[in-house]
Protein backbone atom coordinates (compact mmCIF):
# COMPACT_ATOMS: atom_id res chain seq x y z
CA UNK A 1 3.86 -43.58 -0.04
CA UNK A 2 1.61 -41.22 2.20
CA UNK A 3 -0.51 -38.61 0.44
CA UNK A 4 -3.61 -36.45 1.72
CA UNK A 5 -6.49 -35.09 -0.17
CA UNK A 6 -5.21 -31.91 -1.65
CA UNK A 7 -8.49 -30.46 -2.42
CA UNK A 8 -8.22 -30.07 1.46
CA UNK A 9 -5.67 -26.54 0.75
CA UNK A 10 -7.57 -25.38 -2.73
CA UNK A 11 -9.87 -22.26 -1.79
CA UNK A 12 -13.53 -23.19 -2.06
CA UNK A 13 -13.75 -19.66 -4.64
CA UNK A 14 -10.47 -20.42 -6.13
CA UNK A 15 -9.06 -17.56 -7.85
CA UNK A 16 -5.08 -17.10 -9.33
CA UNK A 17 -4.29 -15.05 -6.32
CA UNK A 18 -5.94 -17.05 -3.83
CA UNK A 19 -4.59 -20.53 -5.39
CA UNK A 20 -0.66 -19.42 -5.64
CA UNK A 21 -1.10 -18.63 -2.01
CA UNK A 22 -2.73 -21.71 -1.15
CA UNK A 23 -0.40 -23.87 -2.85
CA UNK A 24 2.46 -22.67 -1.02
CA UNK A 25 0.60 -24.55 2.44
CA UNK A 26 -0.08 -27.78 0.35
CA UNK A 27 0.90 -31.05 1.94
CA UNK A 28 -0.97 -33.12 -0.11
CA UNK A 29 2.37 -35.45 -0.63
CA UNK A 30 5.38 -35.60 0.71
CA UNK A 31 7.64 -33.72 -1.60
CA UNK A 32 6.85 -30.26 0.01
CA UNK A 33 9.23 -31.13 2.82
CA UNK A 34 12.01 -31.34 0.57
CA UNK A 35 11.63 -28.58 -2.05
CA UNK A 36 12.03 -24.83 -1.60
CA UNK A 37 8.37 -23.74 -2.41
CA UNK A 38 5.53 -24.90 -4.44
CA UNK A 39 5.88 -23.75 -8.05
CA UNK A 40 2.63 -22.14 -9.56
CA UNK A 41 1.36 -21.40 -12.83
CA UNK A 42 2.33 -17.99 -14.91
CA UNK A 43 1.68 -15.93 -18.00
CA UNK A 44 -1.77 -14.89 -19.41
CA UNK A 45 -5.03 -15.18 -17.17
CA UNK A 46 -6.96 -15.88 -20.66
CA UNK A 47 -4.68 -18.12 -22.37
CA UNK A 48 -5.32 -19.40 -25.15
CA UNK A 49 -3.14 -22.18 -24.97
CA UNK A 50 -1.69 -23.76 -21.32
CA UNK A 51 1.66 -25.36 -21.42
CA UNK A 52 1.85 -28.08 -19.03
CA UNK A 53 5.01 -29.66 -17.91
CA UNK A 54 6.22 -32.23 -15.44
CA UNK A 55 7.50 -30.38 -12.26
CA UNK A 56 10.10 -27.53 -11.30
CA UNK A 57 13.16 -27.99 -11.83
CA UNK A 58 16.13 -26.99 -9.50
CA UNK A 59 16.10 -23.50 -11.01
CA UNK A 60 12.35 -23.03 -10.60
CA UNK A 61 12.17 -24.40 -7.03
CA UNK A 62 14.65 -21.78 -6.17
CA UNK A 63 13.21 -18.80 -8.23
CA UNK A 64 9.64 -19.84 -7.53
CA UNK A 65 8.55 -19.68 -11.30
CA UNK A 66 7.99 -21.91 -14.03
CA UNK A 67 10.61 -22.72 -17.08
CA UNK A 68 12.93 -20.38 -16.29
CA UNK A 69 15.97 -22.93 -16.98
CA UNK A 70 16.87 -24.02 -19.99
CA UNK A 71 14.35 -25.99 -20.65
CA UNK A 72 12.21 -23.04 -20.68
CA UNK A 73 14.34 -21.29 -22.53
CA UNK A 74 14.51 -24.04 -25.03
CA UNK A 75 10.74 -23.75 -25.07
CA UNK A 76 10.53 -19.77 -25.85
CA UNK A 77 12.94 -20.80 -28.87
CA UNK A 78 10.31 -23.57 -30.00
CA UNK A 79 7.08 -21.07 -29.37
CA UNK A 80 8.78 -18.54 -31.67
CA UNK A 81 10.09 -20.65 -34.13
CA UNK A 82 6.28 -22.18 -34.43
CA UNK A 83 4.55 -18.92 -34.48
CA UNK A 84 3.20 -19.32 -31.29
CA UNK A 85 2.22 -15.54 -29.34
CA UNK A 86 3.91 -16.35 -26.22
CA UNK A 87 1.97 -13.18 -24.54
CA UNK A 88 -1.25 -15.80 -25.48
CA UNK A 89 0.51 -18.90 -23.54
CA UNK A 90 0.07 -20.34 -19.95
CA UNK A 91 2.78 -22.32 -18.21
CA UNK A 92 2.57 -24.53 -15.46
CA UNK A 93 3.69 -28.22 -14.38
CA UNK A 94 1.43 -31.11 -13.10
CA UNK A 95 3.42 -31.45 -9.96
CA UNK A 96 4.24 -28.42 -8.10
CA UNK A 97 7.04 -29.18 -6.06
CA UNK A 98 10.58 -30.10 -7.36
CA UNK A 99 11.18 -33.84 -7.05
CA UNK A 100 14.97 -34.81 -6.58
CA UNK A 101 17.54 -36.71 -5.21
CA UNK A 102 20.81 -34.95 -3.75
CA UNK A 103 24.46 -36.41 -5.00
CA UNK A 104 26.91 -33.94 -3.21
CA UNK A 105 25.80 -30.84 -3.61
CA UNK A 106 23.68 -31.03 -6.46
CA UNK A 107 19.90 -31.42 -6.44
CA UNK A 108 19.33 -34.27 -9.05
CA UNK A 109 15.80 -34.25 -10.92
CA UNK A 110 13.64 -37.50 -9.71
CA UNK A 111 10.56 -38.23 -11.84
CA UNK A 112 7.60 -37.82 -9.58
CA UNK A 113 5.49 -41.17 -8.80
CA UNK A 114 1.92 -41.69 -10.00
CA UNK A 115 0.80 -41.14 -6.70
CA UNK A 116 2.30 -37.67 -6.58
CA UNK A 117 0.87 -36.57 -10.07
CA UNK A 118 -2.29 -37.80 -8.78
CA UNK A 119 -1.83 -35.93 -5.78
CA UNK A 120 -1.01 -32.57 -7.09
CA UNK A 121 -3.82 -32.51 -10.24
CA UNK A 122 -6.66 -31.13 -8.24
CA UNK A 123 -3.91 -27.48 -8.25
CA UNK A 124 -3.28 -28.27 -12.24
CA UNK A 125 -7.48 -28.93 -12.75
CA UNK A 126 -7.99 -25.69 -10.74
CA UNK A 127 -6.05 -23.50 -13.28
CA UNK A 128 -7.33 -25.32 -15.98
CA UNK A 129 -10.78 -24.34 -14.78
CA UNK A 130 -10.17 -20.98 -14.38
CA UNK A 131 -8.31 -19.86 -17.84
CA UNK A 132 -10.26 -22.16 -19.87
CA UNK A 133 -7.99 -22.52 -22.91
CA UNK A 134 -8.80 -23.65 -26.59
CA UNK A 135 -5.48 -25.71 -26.31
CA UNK A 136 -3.63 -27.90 -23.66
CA UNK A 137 -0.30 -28.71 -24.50
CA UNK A 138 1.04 -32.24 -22.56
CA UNK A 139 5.11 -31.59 -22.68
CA UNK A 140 6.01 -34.96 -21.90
CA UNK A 141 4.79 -38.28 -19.96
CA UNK A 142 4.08 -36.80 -17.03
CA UNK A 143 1.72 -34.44 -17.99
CA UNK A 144 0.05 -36.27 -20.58
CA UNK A 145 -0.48 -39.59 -17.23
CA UNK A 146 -2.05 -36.70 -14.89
CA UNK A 147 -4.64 -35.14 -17.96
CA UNK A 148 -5.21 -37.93 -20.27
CA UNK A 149 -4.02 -41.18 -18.58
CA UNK A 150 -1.95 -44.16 -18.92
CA UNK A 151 -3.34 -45.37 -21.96
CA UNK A 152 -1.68 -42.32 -23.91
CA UNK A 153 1.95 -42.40 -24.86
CA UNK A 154 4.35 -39.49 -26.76
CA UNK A 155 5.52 -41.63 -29.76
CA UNK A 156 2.42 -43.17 -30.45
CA UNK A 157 -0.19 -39.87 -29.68
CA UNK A 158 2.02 -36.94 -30.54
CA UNK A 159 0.97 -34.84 -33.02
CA UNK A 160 -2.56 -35.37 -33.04
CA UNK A 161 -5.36 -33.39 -30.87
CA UNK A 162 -6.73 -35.81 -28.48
CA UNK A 163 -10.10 -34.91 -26.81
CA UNK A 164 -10.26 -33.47 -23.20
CA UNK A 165 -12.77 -31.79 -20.74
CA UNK A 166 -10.21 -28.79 -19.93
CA UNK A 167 -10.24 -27.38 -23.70
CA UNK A 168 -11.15 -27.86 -27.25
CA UNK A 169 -8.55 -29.82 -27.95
CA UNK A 170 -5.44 -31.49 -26.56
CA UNK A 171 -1.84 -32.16 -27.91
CA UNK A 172 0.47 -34.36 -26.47
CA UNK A 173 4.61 -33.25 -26.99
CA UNK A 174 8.16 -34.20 -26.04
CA UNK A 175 8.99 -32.16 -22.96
CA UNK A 176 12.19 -29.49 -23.89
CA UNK A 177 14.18 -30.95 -20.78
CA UNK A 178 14.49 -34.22 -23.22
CA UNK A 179 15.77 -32.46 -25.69
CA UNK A 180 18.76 -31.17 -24.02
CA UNK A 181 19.14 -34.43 -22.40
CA UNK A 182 20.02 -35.79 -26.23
CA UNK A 183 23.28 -37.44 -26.97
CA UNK A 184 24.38 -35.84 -30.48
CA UNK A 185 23.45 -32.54 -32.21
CA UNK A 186 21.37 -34.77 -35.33
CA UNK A 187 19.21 -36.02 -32.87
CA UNK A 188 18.54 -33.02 -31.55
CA UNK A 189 17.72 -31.21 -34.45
CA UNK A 190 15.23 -33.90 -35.72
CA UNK A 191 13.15 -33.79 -32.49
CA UNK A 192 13.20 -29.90 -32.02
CA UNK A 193 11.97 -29.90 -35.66
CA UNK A 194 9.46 -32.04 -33.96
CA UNK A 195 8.49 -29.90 -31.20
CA UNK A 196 7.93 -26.92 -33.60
CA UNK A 197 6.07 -28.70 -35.68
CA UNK A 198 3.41 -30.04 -32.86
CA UNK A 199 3.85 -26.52 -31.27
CA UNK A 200 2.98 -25.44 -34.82
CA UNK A 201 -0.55 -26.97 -35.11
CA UNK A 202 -1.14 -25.69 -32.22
CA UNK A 203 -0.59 -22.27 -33.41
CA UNK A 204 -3.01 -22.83 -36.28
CA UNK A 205 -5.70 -24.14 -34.29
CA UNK A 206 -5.62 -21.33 -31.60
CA UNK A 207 -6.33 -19.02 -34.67
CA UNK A 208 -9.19 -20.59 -36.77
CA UNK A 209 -11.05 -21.54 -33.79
């Protein structure tokens, strides 16, 4: 699987303005020959937390913004519900261009490859380093591979602040697209609970610090 050294297309002065245009000429793997555009980060320069999710969905690669589907929706429900300012929140994915497969005419989500998340974290280390947040927020295994590695996993880290380089602390979550993806309402409500409750701490911690 061919990939190029994306630091190649990041500005040497990186700023927000100057990286969302530069990501949009990224080739640093192959999935920018399938997807609409590259999908930046949005939301406060001076975050205090960063939500970081796995890629675009179908949605986002056509609207060229972050959780605008209903995962994102699901995840402005969860914010609120935990007390979290979302005027104080970041969002962006570790991989910025949608990964699918088509079956007809629908564009079906494909999990990105290592190699890909690898590819693409020099863009997600980039915003990190500019908004330099008290909290990171992994929403599922994809983010939590590209900024804390293979050794971390949702059901055994989640809910705990894990040490990083990008911010004071980091919390690893279930992403809201699982969620929806959940076969009966109990379920559901037992791991949104969840969600709040992680999203909660994180709420609390952006405060005292």
């Amino acid at each position: 699987m061919e990939t190029n050294d994306t630091r190649l297309w990041i500005p040497e002065r990186p700023t927000f303005p100057a990286l969302a245009a530069a990501v949009q000429t990224c080739e640093g793997c192959e999935l920018y020959k399938m997807a609409t555009q590259a999908v930046f980060g949005e939301g406060s320069k001076k975050a205090a937390v960063v939500m970081v999710g796995e890629q675009p969905g179908d949605q986002e690669d056509r609207a060229g913004r972050p959780f605008v589907g209903p995962a994102g929706q699901l995840l402005d429900r969860a914010l609120k519900d935990a007390g979290v300012d979302r005027d104080a929140v970041y969002v962006t994915n570790a991989v910025k261009h949608f990964s699918f497969e088509e079956r007809g005419k629908r564009r079906i989500h494909k999990k990105p490859t290592s190699p890909q998340v690898s590819a693409c974290r020099p863009w997600l280390e980039a915003e990190l380093g500019l908004i330099k947040p008290e909290v990171v927020v992994c929403l599922g295994a994809t983010a939590a591979l590209s900024l804390a590695g293979r050794d971390v996993r949702i059901q055994k880290d989640r809910g705990r602040f894990l040490e990083t380089r990008w911010a004071s602390r980091l919390l690893i979550t279930t992403h809201p697209s699982a969620l929806l993806r959940m076969p009966d309402k109990s379920l559901f409500d037992e791991q949104y609970s969840q969600l709040v409750s992680d999203l909660a701490m994180v709420a609390e911690f952006a405060r005292l610090s």
